[in-house]
C-alpha atoms as a PDB file:
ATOM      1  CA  UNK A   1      -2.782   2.208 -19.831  1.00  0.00           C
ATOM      2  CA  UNK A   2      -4.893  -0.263 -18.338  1.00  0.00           C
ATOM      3  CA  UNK A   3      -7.766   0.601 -15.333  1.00  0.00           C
ATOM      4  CA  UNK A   4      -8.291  -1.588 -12.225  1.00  0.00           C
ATOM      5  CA  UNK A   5     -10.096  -0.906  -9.030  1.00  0.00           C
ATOM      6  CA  UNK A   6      -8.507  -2.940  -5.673  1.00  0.00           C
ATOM      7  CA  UNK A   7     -10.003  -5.562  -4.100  1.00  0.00           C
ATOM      8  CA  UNK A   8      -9.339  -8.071  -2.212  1.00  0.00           C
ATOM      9  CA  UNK A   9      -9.738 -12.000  -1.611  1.00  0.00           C
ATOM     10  CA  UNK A  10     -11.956 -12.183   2.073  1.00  0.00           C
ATOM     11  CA  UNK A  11     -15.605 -12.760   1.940  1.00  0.00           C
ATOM     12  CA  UNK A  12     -16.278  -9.044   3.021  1.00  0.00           C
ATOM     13  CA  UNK A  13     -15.437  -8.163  -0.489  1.00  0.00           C
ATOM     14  CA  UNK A  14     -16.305 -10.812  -2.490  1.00  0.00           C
ATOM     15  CA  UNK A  15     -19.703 -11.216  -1.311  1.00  0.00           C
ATOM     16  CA  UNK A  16     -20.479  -8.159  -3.112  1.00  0.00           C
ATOM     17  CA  UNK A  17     -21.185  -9.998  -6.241  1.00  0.00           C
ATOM     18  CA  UNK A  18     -23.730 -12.640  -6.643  1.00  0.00           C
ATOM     19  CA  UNK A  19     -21.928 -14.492  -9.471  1.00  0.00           C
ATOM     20  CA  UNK A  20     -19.235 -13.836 -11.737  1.00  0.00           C
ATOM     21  CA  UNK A  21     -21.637 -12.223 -14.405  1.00  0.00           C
ATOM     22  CA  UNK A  22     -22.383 -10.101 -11.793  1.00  0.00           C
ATOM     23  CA  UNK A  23     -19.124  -9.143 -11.289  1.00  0.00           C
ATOM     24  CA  UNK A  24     -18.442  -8.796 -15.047  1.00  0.00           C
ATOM     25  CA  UNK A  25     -21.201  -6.447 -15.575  1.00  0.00           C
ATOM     26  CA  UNK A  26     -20.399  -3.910 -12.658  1.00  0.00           C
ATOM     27  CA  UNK A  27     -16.655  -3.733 -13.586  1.00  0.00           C
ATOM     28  CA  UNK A  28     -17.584  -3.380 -17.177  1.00  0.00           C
ATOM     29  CA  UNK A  29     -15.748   0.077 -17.547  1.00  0.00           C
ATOM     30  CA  UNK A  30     -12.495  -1.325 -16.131  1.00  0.00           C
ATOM     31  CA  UNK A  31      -9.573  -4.111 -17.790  1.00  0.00           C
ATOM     32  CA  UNK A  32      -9.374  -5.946 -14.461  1.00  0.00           C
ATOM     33  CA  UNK A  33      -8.165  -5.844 -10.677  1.00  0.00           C
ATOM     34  CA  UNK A  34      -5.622  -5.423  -8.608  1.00  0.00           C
ATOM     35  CA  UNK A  35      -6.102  -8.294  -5.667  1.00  0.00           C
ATOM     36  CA  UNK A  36      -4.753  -8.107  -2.167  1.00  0.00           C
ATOM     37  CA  UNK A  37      -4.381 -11.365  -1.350  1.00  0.00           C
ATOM     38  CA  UNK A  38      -4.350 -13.258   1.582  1.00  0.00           C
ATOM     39  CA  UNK A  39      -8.251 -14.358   2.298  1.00  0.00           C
ATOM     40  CA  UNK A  40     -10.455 -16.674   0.496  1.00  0.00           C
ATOM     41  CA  UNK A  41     -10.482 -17.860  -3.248  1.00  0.00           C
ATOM     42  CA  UNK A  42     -11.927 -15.325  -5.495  1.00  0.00           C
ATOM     43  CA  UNK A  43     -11.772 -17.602  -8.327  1.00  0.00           C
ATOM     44  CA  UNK A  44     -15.974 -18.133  -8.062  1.00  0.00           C
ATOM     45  CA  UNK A  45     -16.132 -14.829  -8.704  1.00  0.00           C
ATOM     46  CA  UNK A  46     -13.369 -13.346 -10.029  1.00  0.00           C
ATOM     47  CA  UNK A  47     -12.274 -14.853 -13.414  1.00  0.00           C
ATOM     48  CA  UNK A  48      -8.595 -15.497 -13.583  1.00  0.00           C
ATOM     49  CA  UNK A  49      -8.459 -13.361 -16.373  1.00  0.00           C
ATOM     50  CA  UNK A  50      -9.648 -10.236 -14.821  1.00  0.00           C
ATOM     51  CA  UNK A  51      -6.306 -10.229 -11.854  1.00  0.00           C
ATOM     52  CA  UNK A  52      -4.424  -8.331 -13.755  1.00  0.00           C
ATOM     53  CA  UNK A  53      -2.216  -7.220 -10.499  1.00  0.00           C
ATOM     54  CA  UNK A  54      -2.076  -8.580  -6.775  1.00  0.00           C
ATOM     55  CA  UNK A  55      -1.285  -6.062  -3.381  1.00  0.00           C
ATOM     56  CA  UNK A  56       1.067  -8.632  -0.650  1.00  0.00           C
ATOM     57  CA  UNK A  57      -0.138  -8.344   2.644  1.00  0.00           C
ATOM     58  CA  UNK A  58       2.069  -7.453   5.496  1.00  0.00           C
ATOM     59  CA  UNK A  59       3.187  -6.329   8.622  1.00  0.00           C
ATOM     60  CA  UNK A  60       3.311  -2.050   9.366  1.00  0.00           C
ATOM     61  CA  UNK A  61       5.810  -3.057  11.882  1.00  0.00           C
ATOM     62  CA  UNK A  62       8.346  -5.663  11.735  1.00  0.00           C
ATOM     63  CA  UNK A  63      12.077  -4.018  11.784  1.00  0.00           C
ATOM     64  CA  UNK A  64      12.477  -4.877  15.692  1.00  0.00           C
ATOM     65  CA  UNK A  65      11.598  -8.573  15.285  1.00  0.00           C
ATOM     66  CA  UNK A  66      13.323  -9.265  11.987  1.00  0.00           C
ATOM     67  CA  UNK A  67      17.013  -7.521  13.561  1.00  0.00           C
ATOM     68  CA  UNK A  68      15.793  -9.002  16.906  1.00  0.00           C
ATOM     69  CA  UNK A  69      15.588  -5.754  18.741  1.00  0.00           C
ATOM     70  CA  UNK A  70      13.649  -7.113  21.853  1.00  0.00           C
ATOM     71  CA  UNK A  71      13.780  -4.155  23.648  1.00  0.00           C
ATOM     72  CA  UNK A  72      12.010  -2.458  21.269  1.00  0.00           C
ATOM     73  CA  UNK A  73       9.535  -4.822  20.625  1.00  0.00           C
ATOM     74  CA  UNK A  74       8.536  -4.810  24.630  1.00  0.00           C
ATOM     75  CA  UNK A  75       8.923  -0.484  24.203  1.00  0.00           C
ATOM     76  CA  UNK A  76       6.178  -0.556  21.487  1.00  0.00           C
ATOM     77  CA  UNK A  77       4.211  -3.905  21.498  1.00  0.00           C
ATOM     78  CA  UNK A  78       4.207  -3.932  26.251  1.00  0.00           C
ATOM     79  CA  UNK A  79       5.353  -7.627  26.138  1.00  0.00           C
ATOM     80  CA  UNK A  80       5.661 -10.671  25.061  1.00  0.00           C
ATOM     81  CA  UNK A  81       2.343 -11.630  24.975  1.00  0.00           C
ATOM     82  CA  UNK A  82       1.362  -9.210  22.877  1.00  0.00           C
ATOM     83  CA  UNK A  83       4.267  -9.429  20.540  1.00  0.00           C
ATOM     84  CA  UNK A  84       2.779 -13.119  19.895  1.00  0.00           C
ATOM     85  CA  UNK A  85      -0.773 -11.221  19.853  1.00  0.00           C
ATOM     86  CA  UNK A  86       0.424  -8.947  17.179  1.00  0.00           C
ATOM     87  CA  UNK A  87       2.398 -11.433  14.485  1.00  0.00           C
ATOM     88  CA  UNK A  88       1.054 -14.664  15.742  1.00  0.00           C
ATOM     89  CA  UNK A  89       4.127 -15.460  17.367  1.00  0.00           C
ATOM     90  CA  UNK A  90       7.677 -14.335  17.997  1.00  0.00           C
ATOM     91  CA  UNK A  91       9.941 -16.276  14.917  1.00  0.00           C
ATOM     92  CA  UNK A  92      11.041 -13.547  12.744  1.00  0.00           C
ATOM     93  CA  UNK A  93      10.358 -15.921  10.171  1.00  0.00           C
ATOM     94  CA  UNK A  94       6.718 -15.271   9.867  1.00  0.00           C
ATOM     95  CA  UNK A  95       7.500 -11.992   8.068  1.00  0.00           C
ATOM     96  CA  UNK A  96       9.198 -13.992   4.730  1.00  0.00           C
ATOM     97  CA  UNK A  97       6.759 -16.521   5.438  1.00  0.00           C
ATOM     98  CA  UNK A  98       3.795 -14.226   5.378  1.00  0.00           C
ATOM     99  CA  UNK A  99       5.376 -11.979   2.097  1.00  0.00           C
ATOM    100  CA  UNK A 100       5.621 -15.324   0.543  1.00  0.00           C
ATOM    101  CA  UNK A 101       2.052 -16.552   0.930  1.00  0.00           C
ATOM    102  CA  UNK A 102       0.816 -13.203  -1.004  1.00  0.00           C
ATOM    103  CA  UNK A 103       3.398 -13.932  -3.297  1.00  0.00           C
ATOM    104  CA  UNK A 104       2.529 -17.064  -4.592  1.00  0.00           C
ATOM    105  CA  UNK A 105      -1.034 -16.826  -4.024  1.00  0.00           C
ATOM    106  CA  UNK A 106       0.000 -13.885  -6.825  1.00  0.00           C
ATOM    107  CA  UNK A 107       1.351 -16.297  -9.162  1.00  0.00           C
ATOM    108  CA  UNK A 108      -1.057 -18.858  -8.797  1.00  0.00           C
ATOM    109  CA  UNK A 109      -3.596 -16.886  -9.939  1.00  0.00           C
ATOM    110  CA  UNK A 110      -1.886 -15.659 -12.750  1.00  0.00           C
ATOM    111  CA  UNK A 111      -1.498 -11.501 -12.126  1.00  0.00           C
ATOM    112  CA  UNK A 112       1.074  -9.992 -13.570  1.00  0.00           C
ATOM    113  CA  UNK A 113       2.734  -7.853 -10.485  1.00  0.00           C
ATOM    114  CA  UNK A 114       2.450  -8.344  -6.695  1.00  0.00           C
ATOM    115  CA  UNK A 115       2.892  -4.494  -5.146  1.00  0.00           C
ATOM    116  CA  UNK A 116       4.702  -4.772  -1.856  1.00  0.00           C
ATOM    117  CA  UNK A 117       4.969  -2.200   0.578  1.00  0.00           C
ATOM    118  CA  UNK A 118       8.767  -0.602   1.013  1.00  0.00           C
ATOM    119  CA  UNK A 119       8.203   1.128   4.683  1.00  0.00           C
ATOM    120  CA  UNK A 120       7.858   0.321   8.488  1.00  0.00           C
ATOM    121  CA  UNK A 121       6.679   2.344  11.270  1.00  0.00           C
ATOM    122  CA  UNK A 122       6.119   1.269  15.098  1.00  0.00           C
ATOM    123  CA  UNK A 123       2.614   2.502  16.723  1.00  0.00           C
ATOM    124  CA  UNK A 124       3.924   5.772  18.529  1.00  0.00           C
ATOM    125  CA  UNK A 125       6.125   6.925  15.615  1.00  0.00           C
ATOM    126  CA  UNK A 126       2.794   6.791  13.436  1.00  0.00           C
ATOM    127  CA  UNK A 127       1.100  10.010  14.957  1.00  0.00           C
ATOM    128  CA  UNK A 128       4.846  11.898  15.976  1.00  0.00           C
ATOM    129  CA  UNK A 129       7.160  11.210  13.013  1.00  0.00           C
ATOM    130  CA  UNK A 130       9.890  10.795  14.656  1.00  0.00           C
ATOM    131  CA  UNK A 131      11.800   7.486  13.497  1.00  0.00           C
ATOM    132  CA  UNK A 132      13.912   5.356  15.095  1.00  0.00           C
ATOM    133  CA  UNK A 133      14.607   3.968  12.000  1.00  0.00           C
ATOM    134  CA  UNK A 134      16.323   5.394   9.069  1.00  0.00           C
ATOM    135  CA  UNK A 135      15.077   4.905   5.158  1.00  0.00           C
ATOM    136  CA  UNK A 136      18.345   2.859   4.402  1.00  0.00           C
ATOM    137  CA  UNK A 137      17.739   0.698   7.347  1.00  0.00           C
ATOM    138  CA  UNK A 138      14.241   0.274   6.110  1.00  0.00           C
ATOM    139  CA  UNK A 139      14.647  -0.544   2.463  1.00  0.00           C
ATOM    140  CA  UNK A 140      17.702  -3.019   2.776  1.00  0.00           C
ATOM    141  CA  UNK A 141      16.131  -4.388   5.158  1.00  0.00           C
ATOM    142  CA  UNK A 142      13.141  -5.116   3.779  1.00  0.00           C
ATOM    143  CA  UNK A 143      14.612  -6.272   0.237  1.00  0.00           C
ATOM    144  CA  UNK A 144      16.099  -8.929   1.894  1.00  0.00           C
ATOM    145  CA  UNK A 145      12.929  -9.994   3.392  1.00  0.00           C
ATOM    146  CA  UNK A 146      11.422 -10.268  -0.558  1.00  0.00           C
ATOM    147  CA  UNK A 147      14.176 -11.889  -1.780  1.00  0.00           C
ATOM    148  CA  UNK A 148      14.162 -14.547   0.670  1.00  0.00           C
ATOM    149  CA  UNK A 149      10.433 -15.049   0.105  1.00  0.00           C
ATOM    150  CA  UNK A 150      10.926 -15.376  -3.170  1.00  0.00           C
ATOM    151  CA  UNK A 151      12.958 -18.180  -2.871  1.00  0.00           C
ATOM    152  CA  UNK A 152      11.384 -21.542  -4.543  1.00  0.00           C
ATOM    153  CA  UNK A 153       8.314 -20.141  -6.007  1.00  0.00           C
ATOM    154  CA  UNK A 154       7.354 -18.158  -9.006  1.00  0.00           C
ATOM    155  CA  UNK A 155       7.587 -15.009  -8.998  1.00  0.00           C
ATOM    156  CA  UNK A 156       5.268 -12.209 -10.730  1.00  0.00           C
ATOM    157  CA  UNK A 157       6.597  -8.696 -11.193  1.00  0.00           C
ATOM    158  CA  UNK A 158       7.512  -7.003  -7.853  1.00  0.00           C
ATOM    159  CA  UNK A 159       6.620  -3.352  -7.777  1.00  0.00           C
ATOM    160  CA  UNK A 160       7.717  -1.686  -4.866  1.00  0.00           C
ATOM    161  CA  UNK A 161       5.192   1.002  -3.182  1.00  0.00           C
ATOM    162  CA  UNK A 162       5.909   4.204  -1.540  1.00  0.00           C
ATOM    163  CA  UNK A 163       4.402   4.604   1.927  1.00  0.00           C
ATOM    164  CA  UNK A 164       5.257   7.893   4.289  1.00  0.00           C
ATOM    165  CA  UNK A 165       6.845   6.193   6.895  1.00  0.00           C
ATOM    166  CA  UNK A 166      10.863   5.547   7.017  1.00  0.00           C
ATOM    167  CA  UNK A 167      11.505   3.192   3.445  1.00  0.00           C
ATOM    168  CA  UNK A 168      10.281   4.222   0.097  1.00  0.00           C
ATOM    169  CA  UNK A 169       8.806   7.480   0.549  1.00  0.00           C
ATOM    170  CA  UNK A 170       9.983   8.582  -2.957  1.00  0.00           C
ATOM    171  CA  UNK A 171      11.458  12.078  -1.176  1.00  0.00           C
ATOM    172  CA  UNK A 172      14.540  10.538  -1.677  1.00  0.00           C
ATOM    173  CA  UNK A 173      15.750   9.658  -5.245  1.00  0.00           C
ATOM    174  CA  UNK A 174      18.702   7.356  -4.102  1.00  0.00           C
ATOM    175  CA  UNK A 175      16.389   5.312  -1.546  1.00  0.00           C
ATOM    176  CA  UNK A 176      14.571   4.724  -4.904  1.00  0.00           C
ATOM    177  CA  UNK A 177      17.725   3.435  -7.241  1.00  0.00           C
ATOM    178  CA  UNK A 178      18.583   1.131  -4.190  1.00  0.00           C
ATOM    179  CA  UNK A 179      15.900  -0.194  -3.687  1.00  0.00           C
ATOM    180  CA  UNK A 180      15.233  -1.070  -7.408  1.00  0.00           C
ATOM    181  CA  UNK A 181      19.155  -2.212  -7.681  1.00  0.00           C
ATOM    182  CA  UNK A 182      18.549  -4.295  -4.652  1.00  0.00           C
ATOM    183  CA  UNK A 183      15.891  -5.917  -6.225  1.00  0.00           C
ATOM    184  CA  UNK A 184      17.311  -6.074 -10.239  1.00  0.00           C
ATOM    185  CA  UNK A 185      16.890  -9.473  -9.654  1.00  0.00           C
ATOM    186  CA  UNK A 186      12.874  -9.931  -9.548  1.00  0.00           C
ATOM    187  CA  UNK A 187      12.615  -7.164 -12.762  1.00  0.00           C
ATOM    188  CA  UNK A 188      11.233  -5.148  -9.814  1.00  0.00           C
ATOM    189  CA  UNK A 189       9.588  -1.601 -11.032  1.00  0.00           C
ATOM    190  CA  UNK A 190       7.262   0.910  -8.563  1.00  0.00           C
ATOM    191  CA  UNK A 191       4.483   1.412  -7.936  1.00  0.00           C
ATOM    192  CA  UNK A 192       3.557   5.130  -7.176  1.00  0.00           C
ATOM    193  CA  UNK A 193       0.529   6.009  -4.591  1.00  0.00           C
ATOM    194  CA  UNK A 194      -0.642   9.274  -4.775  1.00  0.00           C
ATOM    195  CA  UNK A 195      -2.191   9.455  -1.964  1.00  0.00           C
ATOM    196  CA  UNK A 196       1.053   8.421   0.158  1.00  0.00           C
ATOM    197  CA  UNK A 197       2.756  10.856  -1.398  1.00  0.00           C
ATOM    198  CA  UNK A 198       0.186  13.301  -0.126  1.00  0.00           C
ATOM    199  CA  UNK A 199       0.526  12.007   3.024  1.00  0.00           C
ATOM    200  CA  UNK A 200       4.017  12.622   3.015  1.00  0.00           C
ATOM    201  CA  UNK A 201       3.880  16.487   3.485  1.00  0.00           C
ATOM    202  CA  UNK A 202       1.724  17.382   6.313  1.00  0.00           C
ATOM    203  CA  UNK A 203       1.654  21.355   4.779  1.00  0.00           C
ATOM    204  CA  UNK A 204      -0.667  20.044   1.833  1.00  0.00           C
ATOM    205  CA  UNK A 205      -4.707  21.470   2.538  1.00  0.00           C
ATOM    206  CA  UNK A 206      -5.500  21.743  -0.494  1.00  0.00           C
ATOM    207  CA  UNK A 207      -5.876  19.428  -4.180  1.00  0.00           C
ATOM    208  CA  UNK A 208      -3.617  22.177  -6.573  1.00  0.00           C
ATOM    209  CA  UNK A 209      -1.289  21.863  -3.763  1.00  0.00           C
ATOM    210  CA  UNK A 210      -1.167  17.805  -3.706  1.00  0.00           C
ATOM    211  CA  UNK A 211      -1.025  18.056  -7.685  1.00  0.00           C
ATOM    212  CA  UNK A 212       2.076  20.371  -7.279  1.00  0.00           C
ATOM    213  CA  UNK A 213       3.957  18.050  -4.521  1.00  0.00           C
ATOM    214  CA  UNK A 214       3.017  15.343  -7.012  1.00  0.00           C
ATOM    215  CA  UNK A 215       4.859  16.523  -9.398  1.00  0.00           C
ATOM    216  CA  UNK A 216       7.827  18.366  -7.621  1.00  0.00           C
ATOM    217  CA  UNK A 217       8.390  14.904  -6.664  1.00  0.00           C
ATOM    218  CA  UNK A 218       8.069  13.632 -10.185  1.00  0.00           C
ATOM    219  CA  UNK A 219      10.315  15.856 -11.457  1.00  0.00           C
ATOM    220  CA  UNK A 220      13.120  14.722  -8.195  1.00  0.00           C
ATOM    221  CA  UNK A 221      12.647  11.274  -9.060  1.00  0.00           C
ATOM    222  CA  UNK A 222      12.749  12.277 -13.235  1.00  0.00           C
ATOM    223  CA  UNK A 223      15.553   9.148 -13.397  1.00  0.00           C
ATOM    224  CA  UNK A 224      13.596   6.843 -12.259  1.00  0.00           C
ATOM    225  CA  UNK A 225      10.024   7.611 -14.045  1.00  0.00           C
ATOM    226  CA  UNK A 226      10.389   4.697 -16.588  1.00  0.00           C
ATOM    227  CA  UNK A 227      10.371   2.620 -13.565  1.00  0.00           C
ATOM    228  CA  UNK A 228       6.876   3.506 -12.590  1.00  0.00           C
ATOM    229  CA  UNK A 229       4.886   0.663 -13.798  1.00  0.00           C
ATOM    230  CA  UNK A 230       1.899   1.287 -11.680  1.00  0.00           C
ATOM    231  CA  UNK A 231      -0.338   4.081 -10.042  1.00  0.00           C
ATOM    232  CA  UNK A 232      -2.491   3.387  -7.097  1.00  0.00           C
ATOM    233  CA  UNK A 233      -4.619   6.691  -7.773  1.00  0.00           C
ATOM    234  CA  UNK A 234      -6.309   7.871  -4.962  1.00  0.00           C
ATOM    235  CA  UNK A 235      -6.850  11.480  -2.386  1.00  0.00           C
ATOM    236  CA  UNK A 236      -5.573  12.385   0.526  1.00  0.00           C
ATOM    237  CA  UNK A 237      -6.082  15.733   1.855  1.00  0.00           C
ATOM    238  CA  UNK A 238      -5.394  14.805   5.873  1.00  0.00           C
ATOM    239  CA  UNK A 239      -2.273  17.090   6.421  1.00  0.00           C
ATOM    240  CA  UNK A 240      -4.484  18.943   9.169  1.00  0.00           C
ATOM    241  CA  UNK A 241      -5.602  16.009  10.663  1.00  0.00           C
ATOM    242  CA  UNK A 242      -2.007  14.524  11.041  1.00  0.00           C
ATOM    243  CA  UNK A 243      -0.736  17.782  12.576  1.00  0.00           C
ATOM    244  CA  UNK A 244      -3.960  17.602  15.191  1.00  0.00           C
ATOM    245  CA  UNK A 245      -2.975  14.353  15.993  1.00  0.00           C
ATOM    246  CA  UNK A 246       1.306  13.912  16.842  1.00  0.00           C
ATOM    247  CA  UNK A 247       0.393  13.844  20.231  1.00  0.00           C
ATOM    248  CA  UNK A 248      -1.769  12.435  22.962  1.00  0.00           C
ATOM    249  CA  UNK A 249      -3.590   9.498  20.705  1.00  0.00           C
ATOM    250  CA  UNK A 250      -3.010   6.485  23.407  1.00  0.00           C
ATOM    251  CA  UNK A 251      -3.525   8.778  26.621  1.00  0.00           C
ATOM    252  CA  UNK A 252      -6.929   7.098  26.937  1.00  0.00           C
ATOM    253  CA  UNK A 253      -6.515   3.552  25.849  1.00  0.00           C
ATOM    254  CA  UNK A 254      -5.985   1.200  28.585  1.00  0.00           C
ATOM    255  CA  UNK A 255      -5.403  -2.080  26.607  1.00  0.00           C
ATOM    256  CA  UNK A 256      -3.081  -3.343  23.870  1.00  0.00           C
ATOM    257  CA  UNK A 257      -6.580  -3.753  21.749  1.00  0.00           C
ATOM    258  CA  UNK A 258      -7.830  -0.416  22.677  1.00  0.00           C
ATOM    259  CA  UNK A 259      -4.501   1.025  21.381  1.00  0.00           C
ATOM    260  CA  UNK A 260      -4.579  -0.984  18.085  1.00  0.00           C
ATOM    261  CA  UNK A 261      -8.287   0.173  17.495  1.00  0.00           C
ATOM    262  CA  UNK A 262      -6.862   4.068  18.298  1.00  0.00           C
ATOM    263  CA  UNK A 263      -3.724   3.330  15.678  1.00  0.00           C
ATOM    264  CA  UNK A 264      -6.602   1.369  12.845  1.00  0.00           C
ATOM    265  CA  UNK A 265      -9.127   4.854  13.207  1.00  0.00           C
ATOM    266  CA  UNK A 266      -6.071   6.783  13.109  1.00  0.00           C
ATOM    267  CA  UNK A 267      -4.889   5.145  10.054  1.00  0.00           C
ATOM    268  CA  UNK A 268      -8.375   5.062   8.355  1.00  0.00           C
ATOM    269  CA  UNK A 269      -8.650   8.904   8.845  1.00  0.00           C
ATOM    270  CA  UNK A 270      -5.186   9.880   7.344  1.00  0.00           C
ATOM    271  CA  UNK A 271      -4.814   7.641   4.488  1.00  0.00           C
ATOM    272  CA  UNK A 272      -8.588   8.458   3.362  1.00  0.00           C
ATOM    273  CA  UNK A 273      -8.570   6.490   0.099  1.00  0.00           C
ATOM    274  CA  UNK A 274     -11.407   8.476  -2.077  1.00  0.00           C
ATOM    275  CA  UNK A 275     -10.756   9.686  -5.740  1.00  0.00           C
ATOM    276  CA  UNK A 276      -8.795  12.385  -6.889  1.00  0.00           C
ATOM    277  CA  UNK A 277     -10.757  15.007  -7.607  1.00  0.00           C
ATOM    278  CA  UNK A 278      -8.382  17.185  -9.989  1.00  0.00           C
ATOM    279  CA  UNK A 279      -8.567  17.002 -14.058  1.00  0.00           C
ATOM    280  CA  UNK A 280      -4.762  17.760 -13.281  1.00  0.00           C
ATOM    281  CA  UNK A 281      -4.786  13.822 -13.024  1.00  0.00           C
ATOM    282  CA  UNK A 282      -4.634  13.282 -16.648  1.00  0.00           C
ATOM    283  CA  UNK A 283      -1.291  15.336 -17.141  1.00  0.00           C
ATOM    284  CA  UNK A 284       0.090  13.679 -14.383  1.00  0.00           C
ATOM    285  CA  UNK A 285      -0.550  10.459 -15.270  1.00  0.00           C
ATOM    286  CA  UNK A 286       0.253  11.535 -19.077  1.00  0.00           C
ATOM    287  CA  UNK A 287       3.610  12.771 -17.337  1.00  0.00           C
ATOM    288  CA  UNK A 288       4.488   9.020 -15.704  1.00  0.00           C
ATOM    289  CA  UNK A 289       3.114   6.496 -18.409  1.00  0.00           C
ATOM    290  CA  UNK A 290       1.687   3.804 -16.415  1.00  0.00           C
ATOM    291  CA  UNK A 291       0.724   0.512 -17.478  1.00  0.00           C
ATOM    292  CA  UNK A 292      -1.415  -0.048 -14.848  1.00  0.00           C
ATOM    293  CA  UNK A 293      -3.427   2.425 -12.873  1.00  0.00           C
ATOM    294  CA  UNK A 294      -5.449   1.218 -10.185  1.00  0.00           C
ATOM    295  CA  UNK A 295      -8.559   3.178  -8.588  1.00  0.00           C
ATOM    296  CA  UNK A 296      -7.556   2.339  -4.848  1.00  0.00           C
ATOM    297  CA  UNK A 297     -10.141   3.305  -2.653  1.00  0.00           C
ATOM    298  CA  UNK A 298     -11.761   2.177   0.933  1.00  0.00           C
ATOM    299  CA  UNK A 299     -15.951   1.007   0.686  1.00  0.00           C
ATOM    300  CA  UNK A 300     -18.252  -0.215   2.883  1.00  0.00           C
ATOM    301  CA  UNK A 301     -20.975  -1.390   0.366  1.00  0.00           C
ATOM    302  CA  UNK A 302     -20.684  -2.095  -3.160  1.00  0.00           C
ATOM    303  CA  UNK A 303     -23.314   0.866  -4.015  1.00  0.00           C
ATOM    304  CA  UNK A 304     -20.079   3.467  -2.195  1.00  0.00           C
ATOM    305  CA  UNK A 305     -17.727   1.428  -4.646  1.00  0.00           C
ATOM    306  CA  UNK A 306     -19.286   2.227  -7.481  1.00  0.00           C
ATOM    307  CA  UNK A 307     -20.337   5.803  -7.086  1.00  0.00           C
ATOM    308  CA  UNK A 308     -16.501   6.435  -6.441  1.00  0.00           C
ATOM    309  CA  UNK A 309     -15.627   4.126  -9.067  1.00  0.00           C
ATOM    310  CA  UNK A 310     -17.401   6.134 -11.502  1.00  0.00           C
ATOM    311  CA  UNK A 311     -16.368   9.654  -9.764  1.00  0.00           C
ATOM    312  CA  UNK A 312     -13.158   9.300 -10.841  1.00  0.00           C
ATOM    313  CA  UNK A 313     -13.513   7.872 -14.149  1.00  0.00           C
ATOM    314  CA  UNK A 314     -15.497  11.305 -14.373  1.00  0.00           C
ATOM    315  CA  UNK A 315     -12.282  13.090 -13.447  1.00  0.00           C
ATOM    316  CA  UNK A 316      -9.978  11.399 -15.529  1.00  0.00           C
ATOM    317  CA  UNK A 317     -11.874  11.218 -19.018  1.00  0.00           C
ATOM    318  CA  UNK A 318     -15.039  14.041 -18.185  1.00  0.00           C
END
């Protein structure tokens, strides 16, 4: 099993180092990276060798303009304006257009999976959970987005995340076999988030109950375990936040930016990103087998990187 930490390719990230020995020497205890692409060339610092595994970047809501549901889109996005505001225009083809640029920025730099996020979820359905949109809908859907960016380019490995929102949420063992049938294709695998799977159940408050959802939902998805090449290991205890919070969120924005700054905070809060602090992490990841597991977590300095960095390597081999 192989360790990586995330990061990703803009400046805010990269700057961190001063050089690529600099880099070497902090990330010492760890086989490489997993890179969300998308920004700037992290070849100066970054040595190809080290991006072992790349993170796409995309949309958190795209259903309504890739089945052209307009009325949706003007429901949840106010207008047109805005809809251009929000994906840089209003040609569904941005989203296989945008799926592709991670995806061969992937393969250029040589990593040996691209993770890709299996879910969708318009603003207002974030805080209430109630979907428009079934799981079926969600993953065909967006399958056939990948395969058409796939088209004409080389492809790494595609592991397929589960989010909380309507798509891969991993509750659901047949979503899962679609999905990966859907994609049979690309060698596709998963790519299991603990922390989204926290964030699926809003009862969770404490970490022997997230370890015991984690693995109630191992054992549901037992025939499709080998699949799990990855683990983006991180904690997410925010099941009393999300049940403060499934109503009343945009009452006092008065702007399309004010409520996209309401939905980011939002966001930030309930998917919290910091390690998992359980030594129940080693028999669950003893249970899966990954090849790859990834130290996912959210810093604002490279001094907060490190201390969690090394938190959890405390928790894992301690």
């Amino acid at each position: 099993m192989k360790k990586l930490f995330n990061i990703s390719t803009y400046n805010d990230d990269l700057a961190r180092f001063e050089s690529r020995k600099d880099f070497l020497s902090f990330s010492e205890d760890f086989d490489g990276v997993e890179l969300l692409c998308g920004g700037d060339d992290p070849l100066g610092i970054i040595p190809e060798e080290k991006i072992l595994g790349a993170h796409s970047v995309f949309f958190n809501y795209w259903y309504d303009l890739w089945t052209g549901d307009t009325d949706s889109l003007i429901k949840n996005l106010e207008s047109e304006e805005n809809i251009a505001k929000y994906y840089g225009t209003t040609d569904r083809n941005i989203l296989t257009e945008t799926l592709r640029n991670s995806i061969r920025q992937a393969g250029e730099l040589g990593a040996g999976y691209c993770v890709v996020h299996i879910s969708d979820c318009a603003p207002e359905e974030a805080f209430t959970r109630q979907y428009k949109r079934t799981a079926r809908e969600v993953a065909d859907a967006m399958c056939d987005i990948i395969h058409g960016a796939c088209e004409g380019i080389a492809v790494p490995k595609i592991l397929a995340e589960n989010l909380w929102v309507p798509g891969m949420t991993l509750k659901d063992p047949a979503i899962v076999k679609r999905v990966l049938d859907n994609l049979s294709d690309l060698d596709a695998g998963i790519m299991l988030d603990t922390g989204h799977v926290m964030n699926s159940n809003m009862g969770i408050r404490s970490i022997d109950e997230a370890c015991d959802y984690i693995e109630e939902i191992l054992r549901i998805n037992r025939e499709n375990t080998d699949r799990i090449e990855g683990v983006h290991l991180s904690q997410s205890l925010s099941g009393e936040y999300a049940c403060a919070h499934m109503q009343g969120v945009f009452d006092e924005c008065n702007s399309f930016e004010e409520r996209n700054m309401a939905l980011f905070e939002y966001i930030s809060n309930l998917d919290q990103h910091v390690p998992f602090a359980s030594r129940r992490v080693r028999d669950i990841l003893s249970g899966i087998g990954p090849q790859h597991v990834t130290f996912e977590f959210i810093t604002r300095t490279r001094e907060e990187l490190g201390e969690k960095l090394q938190e959890q390597l405390r928790w894992l081999y301690s």
